[in-house]
C-alpha atoms as a PDB file:
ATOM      1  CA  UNK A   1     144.072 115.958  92.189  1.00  0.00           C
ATOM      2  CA  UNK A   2     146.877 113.292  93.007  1.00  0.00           C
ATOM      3  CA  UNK A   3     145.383 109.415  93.189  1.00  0.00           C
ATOM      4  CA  UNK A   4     146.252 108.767  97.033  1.00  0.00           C
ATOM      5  CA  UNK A   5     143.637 105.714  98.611  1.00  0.00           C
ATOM      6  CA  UNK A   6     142.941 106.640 102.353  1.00  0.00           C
ATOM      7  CA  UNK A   7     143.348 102.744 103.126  1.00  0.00           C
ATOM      8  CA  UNK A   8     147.018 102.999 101.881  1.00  0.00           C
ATOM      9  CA  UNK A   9     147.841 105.304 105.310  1.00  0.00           C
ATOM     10  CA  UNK A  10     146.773 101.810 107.305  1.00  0.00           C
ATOM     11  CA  UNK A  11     148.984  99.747 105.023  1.00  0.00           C
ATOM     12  CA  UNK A  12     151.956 101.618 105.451  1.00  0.00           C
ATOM     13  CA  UNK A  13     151.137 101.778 109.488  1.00  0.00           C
ATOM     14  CA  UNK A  14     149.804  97.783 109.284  1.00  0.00           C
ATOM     15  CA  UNK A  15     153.897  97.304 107.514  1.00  0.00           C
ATOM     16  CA  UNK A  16     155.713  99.174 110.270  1.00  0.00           C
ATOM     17  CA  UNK A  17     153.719  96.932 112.932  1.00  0.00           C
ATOM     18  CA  UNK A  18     154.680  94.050 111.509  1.00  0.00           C
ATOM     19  CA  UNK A  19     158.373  95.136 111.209  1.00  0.00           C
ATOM     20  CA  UNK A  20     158.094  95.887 114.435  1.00  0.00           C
ATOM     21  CA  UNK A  21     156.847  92.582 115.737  1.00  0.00           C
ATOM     22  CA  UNK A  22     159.818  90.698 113.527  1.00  0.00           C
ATOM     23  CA  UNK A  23     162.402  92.586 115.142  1.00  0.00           C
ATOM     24  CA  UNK A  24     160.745  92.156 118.502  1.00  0.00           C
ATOM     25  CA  UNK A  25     161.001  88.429 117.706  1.00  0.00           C
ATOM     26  CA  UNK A  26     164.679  89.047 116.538  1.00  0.00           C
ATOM     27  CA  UNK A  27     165.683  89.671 120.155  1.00  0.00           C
ATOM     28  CA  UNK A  28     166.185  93.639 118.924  1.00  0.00           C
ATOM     29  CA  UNK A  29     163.858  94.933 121.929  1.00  0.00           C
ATOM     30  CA  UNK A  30     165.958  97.174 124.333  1.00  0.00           C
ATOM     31  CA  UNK A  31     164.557 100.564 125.010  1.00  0.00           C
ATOM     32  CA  UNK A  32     161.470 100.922 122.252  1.00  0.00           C
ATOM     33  CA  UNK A  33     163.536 103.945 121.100  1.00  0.00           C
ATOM     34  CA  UNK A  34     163.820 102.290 117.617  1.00  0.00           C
ATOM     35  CA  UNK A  35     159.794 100.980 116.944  1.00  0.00           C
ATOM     36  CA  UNK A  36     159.377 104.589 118.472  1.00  0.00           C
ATOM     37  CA  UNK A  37     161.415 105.781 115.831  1.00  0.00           C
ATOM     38  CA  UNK A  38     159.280 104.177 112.980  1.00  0.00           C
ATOM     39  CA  UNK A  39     157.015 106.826 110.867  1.00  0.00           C
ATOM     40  CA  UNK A  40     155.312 106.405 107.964  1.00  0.00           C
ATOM     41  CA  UNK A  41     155.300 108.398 105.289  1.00  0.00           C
ATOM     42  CA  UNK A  42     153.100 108.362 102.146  1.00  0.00           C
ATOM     43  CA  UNK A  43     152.812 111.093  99.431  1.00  0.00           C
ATOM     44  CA  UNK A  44     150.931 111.375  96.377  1.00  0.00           C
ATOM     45  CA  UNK A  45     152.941 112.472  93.558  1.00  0.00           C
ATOM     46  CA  UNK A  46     151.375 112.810  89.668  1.00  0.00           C
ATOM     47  CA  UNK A  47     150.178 109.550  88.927  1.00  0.00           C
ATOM     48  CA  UNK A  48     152.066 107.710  92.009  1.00  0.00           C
ATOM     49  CA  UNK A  49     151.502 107.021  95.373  1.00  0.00           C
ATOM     50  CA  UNK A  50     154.962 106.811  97.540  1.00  0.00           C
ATOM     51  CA  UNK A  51     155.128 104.722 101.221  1.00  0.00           C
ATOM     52  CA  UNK A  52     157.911 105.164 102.866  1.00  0.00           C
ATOM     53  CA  UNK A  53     158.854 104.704 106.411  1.00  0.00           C
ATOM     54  CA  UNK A  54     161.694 106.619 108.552  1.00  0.00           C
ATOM     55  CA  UNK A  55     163.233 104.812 111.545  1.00  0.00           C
ATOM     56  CA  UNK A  56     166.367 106.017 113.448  1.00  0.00           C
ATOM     57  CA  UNK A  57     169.808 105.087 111.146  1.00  0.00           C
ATOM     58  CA  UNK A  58     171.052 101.390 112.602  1.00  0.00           C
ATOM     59  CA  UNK A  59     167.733  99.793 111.665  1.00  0.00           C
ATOM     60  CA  UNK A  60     169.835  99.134 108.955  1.00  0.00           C
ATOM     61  CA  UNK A  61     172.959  97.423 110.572  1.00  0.00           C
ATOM     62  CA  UNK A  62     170.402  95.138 112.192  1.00  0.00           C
ATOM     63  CA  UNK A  63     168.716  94.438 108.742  1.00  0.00           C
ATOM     64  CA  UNK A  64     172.271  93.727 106.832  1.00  0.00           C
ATOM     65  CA  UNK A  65     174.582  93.186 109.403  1.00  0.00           C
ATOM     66  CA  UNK A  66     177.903  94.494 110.228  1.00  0.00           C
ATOM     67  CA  UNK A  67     181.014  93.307 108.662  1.00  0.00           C
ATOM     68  CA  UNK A  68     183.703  93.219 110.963  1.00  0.00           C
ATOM     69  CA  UNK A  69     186.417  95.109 108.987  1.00  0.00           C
ATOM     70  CA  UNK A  70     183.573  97.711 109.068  1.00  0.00           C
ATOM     71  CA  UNK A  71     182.965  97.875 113.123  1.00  0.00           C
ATOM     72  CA  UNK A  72     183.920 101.810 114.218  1.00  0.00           C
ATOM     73  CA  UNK A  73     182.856 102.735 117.711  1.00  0.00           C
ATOM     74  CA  UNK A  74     182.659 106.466 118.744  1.00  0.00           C
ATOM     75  CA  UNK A  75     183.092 107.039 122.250  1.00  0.00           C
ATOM     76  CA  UNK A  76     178.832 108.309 122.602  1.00  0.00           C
ATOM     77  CA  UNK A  77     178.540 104.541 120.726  1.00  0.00           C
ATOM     78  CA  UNK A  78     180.759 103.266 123.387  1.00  0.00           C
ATOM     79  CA  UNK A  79     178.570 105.287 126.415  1.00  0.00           C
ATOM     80  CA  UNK A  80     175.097 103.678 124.963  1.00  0.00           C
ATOM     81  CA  UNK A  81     176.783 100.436 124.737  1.00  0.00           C
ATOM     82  CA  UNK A  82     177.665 100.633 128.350  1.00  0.00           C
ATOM     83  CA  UNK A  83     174.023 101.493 128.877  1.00  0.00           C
ATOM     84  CA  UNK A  84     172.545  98.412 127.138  1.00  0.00           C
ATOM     85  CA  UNK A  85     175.537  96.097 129.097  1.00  0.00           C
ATOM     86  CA  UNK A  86     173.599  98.002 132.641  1.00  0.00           C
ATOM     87  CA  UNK A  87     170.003  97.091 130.881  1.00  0.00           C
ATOM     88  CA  UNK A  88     170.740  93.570 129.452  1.00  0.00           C
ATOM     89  CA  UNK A  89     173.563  92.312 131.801  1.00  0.00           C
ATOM     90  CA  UNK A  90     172.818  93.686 135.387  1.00  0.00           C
ATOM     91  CA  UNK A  91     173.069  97.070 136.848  1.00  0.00           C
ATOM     92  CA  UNK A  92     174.513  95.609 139.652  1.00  0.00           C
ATOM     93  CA  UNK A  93     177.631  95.313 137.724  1.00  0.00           C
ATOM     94  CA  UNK A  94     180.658  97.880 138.657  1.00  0.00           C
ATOM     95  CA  UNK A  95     181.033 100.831 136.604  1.00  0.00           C
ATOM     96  CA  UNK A  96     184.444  99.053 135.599  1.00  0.00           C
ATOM     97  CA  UNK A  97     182.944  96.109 134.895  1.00  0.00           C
ATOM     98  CA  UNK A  98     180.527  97.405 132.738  1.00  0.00           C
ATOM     99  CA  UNK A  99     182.798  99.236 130.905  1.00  0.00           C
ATOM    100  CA  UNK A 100     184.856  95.697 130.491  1.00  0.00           C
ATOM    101  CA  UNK A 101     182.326  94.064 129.166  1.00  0.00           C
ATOM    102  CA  UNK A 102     181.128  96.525 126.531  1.00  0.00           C
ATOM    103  CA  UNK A 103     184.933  96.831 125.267  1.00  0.00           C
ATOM    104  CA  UNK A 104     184.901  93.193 125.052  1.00  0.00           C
ATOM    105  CA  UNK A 105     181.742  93.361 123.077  1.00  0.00           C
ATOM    106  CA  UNK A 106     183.369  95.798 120.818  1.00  0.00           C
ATOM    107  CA  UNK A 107     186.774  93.164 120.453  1.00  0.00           C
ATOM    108  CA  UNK A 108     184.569  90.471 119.554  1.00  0.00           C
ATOM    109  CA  UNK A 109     182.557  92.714 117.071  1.00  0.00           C
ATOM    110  CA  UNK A 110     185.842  93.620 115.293  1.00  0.00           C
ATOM    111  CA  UNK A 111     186.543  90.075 114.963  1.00  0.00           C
ATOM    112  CA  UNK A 112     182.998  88.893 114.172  1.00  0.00           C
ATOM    113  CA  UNK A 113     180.857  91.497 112.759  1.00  0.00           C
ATOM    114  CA  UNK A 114     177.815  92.629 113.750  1.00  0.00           C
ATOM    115  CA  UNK A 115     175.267  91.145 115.501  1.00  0.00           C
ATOM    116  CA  UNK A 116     177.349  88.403 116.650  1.00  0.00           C
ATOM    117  CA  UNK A 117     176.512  84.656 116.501  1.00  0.00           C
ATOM    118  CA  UNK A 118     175.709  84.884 120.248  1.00  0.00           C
ATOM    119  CA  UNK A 119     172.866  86.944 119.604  1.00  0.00           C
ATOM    120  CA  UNK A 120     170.906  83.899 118.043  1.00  0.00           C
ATOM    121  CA  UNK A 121     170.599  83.167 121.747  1.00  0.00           C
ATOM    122  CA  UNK A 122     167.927  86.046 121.847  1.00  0.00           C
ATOM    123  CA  UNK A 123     165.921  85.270 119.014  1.00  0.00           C
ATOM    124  CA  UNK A 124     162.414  83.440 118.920  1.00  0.00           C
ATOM    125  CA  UNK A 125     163.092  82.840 115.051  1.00  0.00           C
ATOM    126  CA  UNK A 126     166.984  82.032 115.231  1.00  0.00           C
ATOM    127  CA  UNK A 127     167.151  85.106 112.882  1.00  0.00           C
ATOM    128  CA  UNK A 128     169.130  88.155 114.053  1.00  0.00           C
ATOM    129  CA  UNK A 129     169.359  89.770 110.508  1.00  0.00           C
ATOM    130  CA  UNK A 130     166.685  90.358 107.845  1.00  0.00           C
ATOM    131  CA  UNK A 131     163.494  91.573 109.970  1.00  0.00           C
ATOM    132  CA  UNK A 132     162.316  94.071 107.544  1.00  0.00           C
ATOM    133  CA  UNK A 133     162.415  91.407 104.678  1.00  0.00           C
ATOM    134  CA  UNK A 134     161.266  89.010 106.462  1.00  0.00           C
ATOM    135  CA  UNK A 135     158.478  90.947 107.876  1.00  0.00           C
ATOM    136  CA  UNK A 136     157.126  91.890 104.301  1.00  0.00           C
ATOM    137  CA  UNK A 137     157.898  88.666 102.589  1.00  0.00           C
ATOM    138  CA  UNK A 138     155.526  87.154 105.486  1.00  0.00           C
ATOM    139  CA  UNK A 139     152.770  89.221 105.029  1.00  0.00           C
ATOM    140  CA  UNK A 140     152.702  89.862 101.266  1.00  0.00           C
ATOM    141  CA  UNK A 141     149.632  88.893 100.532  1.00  0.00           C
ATOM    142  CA  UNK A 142     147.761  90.670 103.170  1.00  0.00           C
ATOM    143  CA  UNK A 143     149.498  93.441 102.191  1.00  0.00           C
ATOM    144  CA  UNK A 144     148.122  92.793  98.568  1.00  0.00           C
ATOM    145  CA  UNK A 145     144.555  92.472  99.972  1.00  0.00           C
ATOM    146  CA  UNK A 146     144.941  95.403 101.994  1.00  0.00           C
ATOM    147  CA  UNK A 147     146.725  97.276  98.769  1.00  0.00           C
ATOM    148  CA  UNK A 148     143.303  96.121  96.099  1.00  0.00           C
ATOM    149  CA  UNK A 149     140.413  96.947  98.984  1.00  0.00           C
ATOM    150  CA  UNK A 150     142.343 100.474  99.647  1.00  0.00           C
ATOM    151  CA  UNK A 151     142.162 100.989  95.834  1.00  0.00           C
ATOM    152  CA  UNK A 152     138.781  99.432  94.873  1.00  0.00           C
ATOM    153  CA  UNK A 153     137.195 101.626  98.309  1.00  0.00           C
ATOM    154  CA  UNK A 154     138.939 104.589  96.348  1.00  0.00           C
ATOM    155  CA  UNK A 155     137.435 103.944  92.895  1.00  0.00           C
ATOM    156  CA  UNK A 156     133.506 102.662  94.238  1.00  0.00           C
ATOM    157  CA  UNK A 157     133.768 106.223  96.634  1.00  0.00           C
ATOM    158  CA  UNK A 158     134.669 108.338  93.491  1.00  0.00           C
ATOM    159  CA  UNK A 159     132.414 106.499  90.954  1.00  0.00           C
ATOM    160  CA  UNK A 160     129.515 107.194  93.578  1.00  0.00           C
ATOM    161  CA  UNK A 161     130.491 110.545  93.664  1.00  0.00           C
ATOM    162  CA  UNK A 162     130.312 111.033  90.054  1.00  0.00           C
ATOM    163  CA  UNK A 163     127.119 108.688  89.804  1.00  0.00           C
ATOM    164  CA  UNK A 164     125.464 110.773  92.171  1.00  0.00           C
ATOM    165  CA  UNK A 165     126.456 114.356  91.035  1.00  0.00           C
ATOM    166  CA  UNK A 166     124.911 113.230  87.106  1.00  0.00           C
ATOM    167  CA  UNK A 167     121.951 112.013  88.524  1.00  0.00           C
END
């Protein structure tokens, strides 16, 4: 039977929190649709134990970053964008207004990259990229505490197990 520590399941869960939180702090709180979006995911394979998460795809522009030369906007990118500009800006804008202001987003993303430097302006941490890193690098060693009591739990349940069925 695969080596897979029950306390592992609240690690991964305890990590996605935590991302969560840093890209809360980040300013990258609109709709919950993308801390919704983060699962965990941990298999035991042979000898290994894998933790993953999933999380909707631009978790990773927000991680990295955009380069400008990179910025494509589809028009259902454009629509949500118009959406956020309603959420974040006013919805007592005019529809042509909002849909100014979202193609003037787009302009300045093609000339700055994504997020742009404005965005700071939304931050707790002055950070806009890097929540995921930041978020583990932050919390490595409870992470490591969390990692050796999920293991050691493991080993003392199985060893009383074995202690109790020689007995």
């Amino acid at each position: 039977m695969p080596f897979k520590p029950k306390g592992l399941d609240v690690l991964n869960k305890e990590m996605l929190a935590d991302i969560s939180k840093e890209l809360r702090l980040q300013g990258h709180h609109d709709t919950g649709a993308l801390e919704q979006s983060l699962k965990p995911y941990l298999q035991a394979v042979n000898n290994e134990v894998i933790m993953q998460a999933y999380a909707l795809g631009y978790i990773e522009d927000l991680e990295e970053g955009v380069p400008a030369e990179k910025i494509n906007v589809s028009d259902a990118d454009f629509e949500k964008l118009k959406g956020w500009v309603k959420r974040k800006i006013g919805g007592q804008l005019r529809p042509a207004d909002v849909t100014a202001t979202a193609a003037a987003i787009v302009r300045k993303w093609k000339k700055e990259g994504k997020p742009l430097s404005s965005s700071r302006a939304y931050s707790q941490t002055g950070e806009v990229t890097g929540a995921i890193k930041t978020a583990l690098e932050e919390n490595e060693q409870k992470y490591e505490r969390m990692m050796d009591d999920a293991i050691f739990n493991e080993f003392d349940a199985e060893f009383s197990k074995t202690k109790s069925s020689t007995i």
